[in-house]
N, C-alpha and C. Protein backbone atom coordinates (compact mmCIF):
# COMPACT_ATOMS: atom_id res chain seq x y z
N UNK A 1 -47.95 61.75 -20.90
CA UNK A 1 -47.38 60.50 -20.42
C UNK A 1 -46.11 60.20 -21.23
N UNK A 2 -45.10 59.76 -20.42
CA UNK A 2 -43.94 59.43 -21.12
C UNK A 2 -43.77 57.97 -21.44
N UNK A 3 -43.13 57.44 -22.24
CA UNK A 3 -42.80 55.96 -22.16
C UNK A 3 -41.36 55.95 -22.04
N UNK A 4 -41.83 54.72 -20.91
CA UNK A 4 -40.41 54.46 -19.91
C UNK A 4 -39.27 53.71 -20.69
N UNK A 5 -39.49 53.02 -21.85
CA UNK A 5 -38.05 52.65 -22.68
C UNK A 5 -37.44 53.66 -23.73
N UNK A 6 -38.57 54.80 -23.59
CA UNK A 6 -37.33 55.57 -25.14
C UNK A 6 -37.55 56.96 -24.55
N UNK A 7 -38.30 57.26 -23.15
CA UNK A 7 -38.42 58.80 -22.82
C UNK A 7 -39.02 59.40 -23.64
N UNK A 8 -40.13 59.33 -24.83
CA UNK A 8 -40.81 60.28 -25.71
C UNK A 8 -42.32 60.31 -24.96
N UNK A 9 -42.85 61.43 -25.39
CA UNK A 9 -44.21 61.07 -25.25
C UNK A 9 -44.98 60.43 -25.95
N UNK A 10 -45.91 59.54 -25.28
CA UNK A 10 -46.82 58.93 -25.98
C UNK A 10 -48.09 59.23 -25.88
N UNK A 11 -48.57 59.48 -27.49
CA UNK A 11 -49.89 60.04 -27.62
C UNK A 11 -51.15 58.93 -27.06
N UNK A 12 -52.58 59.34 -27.05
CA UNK A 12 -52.88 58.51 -26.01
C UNK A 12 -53.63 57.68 -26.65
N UNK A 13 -53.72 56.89 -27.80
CA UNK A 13 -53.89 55.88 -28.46
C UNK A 13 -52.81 54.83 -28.41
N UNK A 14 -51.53 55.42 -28.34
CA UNK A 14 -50.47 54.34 -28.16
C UNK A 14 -49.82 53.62 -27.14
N UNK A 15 -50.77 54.02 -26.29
CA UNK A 15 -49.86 53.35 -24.91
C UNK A 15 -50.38 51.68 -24.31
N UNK A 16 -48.91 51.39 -23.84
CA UNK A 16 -49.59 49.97 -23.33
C UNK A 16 -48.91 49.63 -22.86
N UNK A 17 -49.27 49.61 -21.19
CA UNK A 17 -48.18 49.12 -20.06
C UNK A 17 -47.40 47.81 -19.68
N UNK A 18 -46.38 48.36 -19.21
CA UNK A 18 -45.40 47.25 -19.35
C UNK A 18 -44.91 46.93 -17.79
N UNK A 19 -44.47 45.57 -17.42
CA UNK A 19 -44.34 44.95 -16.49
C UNK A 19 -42.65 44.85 -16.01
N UNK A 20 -42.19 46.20 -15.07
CA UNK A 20 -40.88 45.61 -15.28
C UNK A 20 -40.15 44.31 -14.51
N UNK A 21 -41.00 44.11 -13.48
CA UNK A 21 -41.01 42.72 -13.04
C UNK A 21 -41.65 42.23 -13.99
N UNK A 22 -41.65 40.84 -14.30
CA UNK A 22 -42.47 40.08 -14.70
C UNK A 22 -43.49 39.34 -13.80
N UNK A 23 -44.66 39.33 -14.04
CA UNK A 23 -46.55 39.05 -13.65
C UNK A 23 -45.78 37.66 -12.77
N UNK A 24 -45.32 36.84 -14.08
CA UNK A 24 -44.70 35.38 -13.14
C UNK A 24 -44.05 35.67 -12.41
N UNK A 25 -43.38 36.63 -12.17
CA UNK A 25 -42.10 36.65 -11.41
C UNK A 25 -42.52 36.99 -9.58
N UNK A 26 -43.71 38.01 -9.80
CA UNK A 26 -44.31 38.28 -8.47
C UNK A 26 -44.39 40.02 -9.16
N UNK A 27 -44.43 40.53 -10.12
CA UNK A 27 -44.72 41.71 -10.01
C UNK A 27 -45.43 42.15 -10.35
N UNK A 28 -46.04 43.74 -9.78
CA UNK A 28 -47.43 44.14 -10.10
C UNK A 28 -47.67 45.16 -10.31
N UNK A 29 -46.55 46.12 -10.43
CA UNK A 29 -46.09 47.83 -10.94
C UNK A 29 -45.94 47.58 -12.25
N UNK A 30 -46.99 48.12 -13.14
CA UNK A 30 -46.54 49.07 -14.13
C UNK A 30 -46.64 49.98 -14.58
N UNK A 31 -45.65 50.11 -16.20
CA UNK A 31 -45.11 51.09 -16.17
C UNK A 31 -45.52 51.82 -17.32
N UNK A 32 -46.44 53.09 -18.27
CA UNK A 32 -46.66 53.33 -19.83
C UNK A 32 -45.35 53.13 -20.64
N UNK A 33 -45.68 52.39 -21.71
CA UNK A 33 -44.75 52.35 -22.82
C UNK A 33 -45.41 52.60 -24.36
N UNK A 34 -44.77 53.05 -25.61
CA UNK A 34 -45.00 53.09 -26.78
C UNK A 34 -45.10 51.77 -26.88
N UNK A 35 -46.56 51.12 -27.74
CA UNK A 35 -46.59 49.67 -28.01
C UNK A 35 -45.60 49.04 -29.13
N UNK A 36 -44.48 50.06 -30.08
CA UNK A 36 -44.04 49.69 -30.66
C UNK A 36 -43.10 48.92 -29.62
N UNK A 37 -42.60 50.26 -28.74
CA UNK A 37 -41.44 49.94 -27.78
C UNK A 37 -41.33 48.70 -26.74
N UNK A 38 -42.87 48.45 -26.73
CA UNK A 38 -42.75 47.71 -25.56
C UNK A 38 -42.71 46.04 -26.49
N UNK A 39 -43.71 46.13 -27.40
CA UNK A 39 -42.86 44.93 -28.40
C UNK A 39 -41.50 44.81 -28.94
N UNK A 40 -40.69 45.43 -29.17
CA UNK A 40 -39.29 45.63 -29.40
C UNK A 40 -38.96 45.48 -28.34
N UNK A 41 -38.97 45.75 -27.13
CA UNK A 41 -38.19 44.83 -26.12
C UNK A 41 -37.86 43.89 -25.72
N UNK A 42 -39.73 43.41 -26.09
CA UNK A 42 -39.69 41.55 -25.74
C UNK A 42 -39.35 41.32 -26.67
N UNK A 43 -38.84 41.55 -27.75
CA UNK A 43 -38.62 40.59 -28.90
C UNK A 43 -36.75 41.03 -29.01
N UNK A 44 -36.38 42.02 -27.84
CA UNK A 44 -34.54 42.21 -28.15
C UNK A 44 -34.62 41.13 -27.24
N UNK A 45 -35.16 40.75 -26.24
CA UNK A 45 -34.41 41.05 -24.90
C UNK A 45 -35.03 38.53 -25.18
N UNK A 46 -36.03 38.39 -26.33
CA UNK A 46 -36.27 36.66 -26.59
C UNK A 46 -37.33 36.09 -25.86
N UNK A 47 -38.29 37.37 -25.32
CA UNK A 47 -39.23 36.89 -24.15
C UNK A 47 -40.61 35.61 -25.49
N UNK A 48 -40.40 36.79 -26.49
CA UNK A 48 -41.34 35.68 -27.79
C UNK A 48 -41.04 34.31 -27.97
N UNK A 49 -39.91 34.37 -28.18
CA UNK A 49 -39.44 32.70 -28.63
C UNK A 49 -39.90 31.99 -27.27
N UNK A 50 -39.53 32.67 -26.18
CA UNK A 50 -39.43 31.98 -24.71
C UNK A 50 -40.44 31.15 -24.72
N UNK A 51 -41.64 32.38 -24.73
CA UNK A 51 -42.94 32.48 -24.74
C UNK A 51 -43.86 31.04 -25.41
N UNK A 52 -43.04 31.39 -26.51
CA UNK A 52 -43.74 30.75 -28.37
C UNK A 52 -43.18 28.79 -27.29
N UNK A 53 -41.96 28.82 -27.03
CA UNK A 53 -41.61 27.43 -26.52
C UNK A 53 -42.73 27.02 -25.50
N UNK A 54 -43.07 27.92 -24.58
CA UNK A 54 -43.82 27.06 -23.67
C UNK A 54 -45.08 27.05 -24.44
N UNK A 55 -45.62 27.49 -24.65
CA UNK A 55 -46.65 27.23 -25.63
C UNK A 55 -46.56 26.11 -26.55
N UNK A 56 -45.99 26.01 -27.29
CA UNK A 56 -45.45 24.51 -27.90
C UNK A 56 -45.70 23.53 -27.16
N UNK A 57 -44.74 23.90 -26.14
CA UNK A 57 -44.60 22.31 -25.15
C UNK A 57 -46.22 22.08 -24.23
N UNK A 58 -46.74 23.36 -24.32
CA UNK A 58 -48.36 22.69 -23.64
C UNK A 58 -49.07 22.00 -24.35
N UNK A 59 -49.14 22.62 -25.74
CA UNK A 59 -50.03 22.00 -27.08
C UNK A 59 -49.17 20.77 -27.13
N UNK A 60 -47.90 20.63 -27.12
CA UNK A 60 -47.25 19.15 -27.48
C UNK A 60 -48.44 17.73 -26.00
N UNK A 61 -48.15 18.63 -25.06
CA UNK A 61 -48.54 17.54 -23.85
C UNK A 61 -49.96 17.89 -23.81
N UNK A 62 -50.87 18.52 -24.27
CA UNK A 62 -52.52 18.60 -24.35
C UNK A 62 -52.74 17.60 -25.66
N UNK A 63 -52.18 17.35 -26.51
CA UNK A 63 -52.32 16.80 -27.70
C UNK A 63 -53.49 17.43 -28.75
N UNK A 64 -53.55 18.92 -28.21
CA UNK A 64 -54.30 19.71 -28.87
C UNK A 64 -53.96 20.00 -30.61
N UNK A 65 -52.47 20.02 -30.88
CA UNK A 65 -52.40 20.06 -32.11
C UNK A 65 -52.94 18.68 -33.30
N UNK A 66 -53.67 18.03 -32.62
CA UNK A 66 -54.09 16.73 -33.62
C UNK A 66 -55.29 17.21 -33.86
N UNK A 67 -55.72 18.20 -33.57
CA UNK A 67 -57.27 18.95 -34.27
C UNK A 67 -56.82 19.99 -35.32
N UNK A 68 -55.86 20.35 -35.52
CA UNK A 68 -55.24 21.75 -36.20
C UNK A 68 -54.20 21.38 -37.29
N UNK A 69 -53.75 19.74 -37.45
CA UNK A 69 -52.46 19.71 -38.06
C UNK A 69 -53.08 19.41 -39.46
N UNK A 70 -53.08 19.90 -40.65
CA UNK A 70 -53.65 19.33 -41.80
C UNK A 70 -53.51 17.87 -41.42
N UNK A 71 -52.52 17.16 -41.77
CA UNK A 71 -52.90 16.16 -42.19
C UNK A 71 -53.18 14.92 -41.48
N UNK A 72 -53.06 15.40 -40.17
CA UNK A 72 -53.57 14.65 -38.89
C UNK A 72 -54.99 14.92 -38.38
N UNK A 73 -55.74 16.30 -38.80
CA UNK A 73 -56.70 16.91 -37.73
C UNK A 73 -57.86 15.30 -38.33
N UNK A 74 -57.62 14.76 -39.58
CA UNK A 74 -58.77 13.97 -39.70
C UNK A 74 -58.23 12.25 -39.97
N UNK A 75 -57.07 12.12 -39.69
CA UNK A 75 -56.63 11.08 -39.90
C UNK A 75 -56.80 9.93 -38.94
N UNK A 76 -57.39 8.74 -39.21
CA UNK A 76 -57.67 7.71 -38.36
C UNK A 76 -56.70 7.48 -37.28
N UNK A 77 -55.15 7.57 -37.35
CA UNK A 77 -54.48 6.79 -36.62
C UNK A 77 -54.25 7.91 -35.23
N UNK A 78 -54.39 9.21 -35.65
CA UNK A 78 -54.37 10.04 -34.26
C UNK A 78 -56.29 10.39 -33.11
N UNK A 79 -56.77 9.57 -33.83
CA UNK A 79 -57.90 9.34 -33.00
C UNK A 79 -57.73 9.42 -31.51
N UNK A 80 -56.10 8.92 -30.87
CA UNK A 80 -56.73 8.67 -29.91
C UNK A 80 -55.75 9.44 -29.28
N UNK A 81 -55.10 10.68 -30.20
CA UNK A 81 -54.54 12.16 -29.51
C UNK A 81 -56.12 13.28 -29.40
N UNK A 82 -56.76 12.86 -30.10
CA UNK A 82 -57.90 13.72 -30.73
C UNK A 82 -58.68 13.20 -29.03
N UNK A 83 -59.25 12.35 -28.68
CA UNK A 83 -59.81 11.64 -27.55
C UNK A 83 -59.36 12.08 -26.44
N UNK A 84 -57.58 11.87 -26.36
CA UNK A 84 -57.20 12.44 -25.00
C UNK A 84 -57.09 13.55 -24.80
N UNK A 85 -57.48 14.83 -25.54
CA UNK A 85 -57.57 15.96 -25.17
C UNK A 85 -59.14 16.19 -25.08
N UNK A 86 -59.84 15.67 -25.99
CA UNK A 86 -61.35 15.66 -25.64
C UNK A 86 -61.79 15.15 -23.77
N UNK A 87 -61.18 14.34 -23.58
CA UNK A 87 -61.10 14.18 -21.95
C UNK A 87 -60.38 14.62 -21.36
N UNK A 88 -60.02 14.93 -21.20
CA UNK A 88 -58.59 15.62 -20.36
C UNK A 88 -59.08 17.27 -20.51
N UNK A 89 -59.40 18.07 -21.08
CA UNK A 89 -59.19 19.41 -21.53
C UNK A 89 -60.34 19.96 -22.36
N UNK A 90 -61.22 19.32 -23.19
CA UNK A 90 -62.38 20.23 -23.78
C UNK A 90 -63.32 20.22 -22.71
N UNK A 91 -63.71 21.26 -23.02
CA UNK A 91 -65.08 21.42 -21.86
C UNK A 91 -66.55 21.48 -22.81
């Protein structure tokens, strides 16, 4: 098997396919890549940060980070970030 960003072969512990559409985008072909390679892409090409932002902005609007923040996860006054994700979102 070859991997499709650097043309080498990849031995068969290292492979891990890659999407050259993107899943969101509507696509559903893929393709073997070296897992170094296929992380070095998303991380030339900013898909991480992209990524890392929307993630942020869900935890910002779940108010999930008031269980995780030191000095909020036990602090009285975010009780009622701690609540609205307990309704809204824990199961």
């Amino acid at each position: 098997m070859t991997c499709t960003l650097c043309n080498e072969l990849i031995a068969p512990g290292d492979v891990e396919m890659h999407h050259p559409v993107y899943k969101s985008h509507g696509g559903s072909q893929v393709v073997p890549t070296h897992r170094a390679c296929h992380v070095a892409h998303h991380s030339t090409i900013g898909d991480f940060k992209a990524w890392g932002s929307i993630g942020g902005q869900i935890s910002a609007l779940s108010k999930r980070w008031a269980f995780n923040l030191k000095h909020v996860r036990a602090h009285p006054a975010h009780d009622i970030n701690r609540a609205f994700y307990t309704a809204h979102y824990a199961h």
